[in-house]
Structures are given as C-alpha cells and as structure tokens.
C-alpha atoms as a PDB file:
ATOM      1  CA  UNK A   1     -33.336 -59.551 -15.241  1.00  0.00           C
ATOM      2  CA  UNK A   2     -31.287 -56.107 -15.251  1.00  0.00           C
ATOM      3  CA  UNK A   3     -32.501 -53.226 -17.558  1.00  0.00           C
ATOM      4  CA  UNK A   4     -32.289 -50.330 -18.397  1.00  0.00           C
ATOM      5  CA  UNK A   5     -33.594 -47.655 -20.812  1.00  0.00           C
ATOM      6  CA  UNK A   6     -31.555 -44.759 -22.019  1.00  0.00           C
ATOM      7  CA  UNK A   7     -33.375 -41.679 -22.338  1.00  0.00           C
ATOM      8  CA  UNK A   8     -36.609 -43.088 -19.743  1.00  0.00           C
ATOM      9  CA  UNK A   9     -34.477 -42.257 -17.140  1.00  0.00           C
ATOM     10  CA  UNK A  10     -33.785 -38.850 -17.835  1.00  0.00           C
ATOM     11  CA  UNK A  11     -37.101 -38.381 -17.393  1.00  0.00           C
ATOM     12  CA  UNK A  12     -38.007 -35.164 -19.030  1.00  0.00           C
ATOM     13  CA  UNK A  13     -38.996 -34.617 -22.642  1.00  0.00           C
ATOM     14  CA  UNK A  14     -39.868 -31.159 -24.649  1.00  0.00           C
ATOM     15  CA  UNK A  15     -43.697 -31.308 -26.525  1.00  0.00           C
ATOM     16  CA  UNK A  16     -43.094 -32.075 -29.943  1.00  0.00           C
ATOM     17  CA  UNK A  17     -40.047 -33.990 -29.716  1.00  0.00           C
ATOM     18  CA  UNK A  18     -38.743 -36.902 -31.666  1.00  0.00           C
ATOM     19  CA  UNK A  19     -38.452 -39.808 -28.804  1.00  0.00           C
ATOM     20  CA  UNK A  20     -36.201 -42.794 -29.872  1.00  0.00           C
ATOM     21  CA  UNK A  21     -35.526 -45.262 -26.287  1.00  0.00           C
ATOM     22  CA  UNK A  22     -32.328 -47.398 -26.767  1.00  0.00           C
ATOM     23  CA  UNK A  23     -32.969 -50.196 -24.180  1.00  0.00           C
ATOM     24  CA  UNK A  24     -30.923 -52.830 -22.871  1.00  0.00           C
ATOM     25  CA  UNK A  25     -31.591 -56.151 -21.138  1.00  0.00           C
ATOM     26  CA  UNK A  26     -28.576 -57.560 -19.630  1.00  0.00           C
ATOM     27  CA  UNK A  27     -27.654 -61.621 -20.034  1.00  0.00           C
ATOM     28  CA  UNK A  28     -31.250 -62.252 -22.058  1.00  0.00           C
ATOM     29  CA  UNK A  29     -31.672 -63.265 -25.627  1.00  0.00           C
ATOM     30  CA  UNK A  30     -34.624 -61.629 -27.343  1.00  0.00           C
ATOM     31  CA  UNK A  31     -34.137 -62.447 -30.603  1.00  0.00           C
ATOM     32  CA  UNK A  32     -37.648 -64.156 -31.083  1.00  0.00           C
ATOM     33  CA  UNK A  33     -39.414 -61.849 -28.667  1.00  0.00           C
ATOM     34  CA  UNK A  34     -42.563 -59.815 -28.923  1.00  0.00           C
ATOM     35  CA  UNK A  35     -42.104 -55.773 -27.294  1.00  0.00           C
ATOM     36  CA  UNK A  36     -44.649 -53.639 -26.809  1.00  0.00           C
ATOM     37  CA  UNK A  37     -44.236 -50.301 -25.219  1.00  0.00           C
ATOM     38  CA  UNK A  38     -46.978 -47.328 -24.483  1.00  0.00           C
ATOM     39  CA  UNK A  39     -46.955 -43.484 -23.616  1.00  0.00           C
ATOM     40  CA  UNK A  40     -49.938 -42.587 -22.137  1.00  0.00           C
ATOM     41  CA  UNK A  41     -51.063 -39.704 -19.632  1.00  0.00           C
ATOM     42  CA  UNK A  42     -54.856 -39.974 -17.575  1.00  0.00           C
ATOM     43  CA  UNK A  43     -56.207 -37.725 -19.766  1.00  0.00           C
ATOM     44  CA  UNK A  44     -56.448 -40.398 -22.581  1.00  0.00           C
ATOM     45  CA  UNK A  45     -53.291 -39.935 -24.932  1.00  0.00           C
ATOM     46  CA  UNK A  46     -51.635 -42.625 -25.842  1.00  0.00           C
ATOM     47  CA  UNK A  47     -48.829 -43.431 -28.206  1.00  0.00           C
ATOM     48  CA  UNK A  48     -48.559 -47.585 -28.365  1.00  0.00           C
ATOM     49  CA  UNK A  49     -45.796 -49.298 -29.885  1.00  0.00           C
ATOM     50  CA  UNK A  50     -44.730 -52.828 -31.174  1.00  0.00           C
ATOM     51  CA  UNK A  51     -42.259 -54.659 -32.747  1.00  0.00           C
ATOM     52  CA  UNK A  52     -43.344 -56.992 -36.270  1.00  0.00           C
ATOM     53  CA  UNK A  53     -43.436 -59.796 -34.048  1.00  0.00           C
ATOM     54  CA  UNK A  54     -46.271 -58.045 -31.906  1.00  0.00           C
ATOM     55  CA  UNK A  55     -48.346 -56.590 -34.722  1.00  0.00           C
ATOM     56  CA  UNK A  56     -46.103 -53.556 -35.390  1.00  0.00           C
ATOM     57  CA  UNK A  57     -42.796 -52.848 -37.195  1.00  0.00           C
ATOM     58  CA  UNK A  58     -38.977 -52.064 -36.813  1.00  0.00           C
ATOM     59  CA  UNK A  59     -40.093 -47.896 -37.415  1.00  0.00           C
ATOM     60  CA  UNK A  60     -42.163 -48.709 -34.218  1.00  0.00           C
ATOM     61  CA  UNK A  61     -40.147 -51.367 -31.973  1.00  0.00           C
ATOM     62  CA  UNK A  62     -36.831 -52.286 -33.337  1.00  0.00           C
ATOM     63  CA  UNK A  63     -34.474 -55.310 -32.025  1.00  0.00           C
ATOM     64  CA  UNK A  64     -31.250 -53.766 -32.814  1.00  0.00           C
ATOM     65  CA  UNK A  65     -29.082 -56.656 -30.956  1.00  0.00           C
ATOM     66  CA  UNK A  66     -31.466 -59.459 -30.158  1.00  0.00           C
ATOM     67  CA  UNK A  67     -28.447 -61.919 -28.954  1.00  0.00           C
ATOM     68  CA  UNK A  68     -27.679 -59.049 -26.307  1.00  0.00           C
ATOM     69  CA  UNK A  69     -30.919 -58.172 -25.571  1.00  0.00           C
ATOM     70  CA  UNK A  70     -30.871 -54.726 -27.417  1.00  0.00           C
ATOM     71  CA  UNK A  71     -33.671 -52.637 -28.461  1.00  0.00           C
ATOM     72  CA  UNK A  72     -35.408 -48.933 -29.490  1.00  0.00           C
ATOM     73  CA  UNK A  73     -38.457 -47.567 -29.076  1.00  0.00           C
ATOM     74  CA  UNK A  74     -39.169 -45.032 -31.465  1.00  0.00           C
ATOM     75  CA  UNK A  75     -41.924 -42.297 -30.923  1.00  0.00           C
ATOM     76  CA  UNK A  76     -42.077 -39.742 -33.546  1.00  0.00           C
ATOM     77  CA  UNK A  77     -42.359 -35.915 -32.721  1.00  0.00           C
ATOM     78  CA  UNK A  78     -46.092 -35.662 -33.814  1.00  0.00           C
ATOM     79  CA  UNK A  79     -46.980 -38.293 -31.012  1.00  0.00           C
ATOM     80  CA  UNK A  80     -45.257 -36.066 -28.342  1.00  0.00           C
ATOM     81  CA  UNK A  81     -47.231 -32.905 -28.691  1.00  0.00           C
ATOM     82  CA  UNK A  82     -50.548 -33.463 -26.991  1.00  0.00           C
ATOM     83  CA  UNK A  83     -49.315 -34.970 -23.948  1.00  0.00           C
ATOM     84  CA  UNK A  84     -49.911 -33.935 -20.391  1.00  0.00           C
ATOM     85  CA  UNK A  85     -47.118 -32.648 -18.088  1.00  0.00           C
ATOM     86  CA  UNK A  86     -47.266 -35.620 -16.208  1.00  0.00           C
ATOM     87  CA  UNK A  87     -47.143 -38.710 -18.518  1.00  0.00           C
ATOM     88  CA  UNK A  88     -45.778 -42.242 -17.717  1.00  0.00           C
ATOM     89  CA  UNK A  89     -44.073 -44.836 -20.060  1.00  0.00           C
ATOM     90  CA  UNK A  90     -44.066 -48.820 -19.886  1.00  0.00           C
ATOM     91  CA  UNK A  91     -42.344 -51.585 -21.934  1.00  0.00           C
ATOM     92  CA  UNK A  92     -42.996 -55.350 -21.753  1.00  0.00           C
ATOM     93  CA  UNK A  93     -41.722 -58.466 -23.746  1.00  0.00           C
ATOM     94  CA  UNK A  94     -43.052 -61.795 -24.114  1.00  0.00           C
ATOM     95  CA  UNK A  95     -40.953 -64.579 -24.398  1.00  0.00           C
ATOM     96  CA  UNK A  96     -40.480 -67.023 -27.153  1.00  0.00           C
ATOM     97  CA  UNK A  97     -42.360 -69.592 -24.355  1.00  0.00           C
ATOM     98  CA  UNK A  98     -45.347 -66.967 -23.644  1.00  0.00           C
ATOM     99  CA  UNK A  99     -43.922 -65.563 -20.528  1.00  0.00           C
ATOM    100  CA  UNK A 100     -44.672 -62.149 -19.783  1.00  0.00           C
ATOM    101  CA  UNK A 101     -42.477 -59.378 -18.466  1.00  0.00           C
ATOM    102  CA  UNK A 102     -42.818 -55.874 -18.025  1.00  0.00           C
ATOM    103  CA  UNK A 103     -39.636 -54.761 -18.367  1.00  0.00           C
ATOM    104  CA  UNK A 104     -39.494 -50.851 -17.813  1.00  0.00           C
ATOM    105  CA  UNK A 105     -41.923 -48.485 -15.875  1.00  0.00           C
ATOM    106  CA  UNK A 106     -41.169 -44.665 -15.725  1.00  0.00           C
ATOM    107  CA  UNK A 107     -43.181 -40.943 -14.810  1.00  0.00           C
ATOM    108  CA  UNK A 108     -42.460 -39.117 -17.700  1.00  0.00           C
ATOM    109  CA  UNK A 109     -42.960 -34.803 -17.968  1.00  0.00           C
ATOM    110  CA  UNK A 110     -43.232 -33.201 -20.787  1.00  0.00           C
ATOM    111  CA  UNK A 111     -42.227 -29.161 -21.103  1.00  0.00           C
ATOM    112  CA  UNK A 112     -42.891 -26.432 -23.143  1.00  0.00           C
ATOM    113  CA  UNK A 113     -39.956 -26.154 -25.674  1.00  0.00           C
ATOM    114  CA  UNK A 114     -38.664 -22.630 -26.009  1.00  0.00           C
ATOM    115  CA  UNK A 115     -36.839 -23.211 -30.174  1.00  0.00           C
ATOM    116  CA  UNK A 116     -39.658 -22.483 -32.485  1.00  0.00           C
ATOM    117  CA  UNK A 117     -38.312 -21.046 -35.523  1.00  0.00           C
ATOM    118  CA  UNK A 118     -36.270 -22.648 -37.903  1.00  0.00           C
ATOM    119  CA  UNK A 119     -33.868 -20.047 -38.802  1.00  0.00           C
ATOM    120  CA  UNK A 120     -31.957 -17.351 -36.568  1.00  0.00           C
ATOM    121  CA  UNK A 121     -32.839 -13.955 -36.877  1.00  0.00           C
ATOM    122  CA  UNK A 122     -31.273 -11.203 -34.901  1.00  0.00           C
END
C-alpha cells in the first residue's frame, strides 16, 4: 500500500500554526474506513484525531475522495502551540473487514514563529 502525506513530509511546522494533512493512499478504497491520526511529543501533548466513522468528525478527519483513497487531517492552530521541538505524528485506518494499518509515521519539529502582529507598522 503506497502513501503519502503532504505536508508530514516537510517535516517542520511553526508553534501556533493551523495544520491541515492532505493524504493519499494509492489503488485503496476507503470509503467505509475508520482514520485516526495523533500528534504527540514525550512530554505528554497530544492532539488525537478521527474521522465520524471512528468517534470523531469531518472538522477532525475528513475523507475527501474515499474511491481514491483521499483524506485530511486537520489540526487547528490552538493544538500546535504547546508542543515540544521534537514531536512525532502517526495515522492508521481500519478497514471495512477490521484490519488494521498504520499508514503514516513521521518526527515532526516545531519552531518559534517570528510574525506576531497582525498589522505592519514601520
């Protein structure tokens, strides 16, 4: 099963950011799937996401082309601003038949944004 995950594999994000992962699995249907996905970093943060099939909703987990095996992962820029430097991200889907995959790993870092104001001043 090929992947892949847009943004994940840039792997660096600024604090505070919006996060939204547009993921692909090549030649697999997920229409009826269940996708969870989790930030997390060893000193206890975690962000964990779903789709509605998994307990969540589209704002969360959204299967944007099911037949092409098309999703996001949206993480909103309040959940991004305690994390660690050193983070890591996961995905994984369960099949329709209960079979479990994880579909993405990643290290994730976080940096210090430098834009903090909201309107330029000389």
């Amino acid at each position: 099963m090929a992947n892949s995950c847009s943004r994940v594999e840039l792997g660096c994000f600024v604090l505070g950011d919006s996060i939204d992962l547009q993921c692909t699995l090549s030649d697999v249907d997920i229409t009826n799937w269940k996708i969870r996905a989790e930030l997390y970093d060893k000193s206890e943060h975690s962000v964990k996401k779903a789709n509605t099939a998994s307990g969540g909703d589209d704002t969360q987990v959204e299967i944007t082309d099911g037949t092409n095996g098309k999703f996001t992962v949206y993480i909103a820029k309040d959940e991004t601003s305690d994390f660690k430097t050193k983070s890591y991200f996961e995905i994984e889907g369960e099949s329709p038949e209960g079979k479990l995959y994880t579909i993405y790993q990643a290290n994730v870092s976080f940096q210090e944004g430098q834009i903090t104001w909201q309107t330029p001043t000389s």
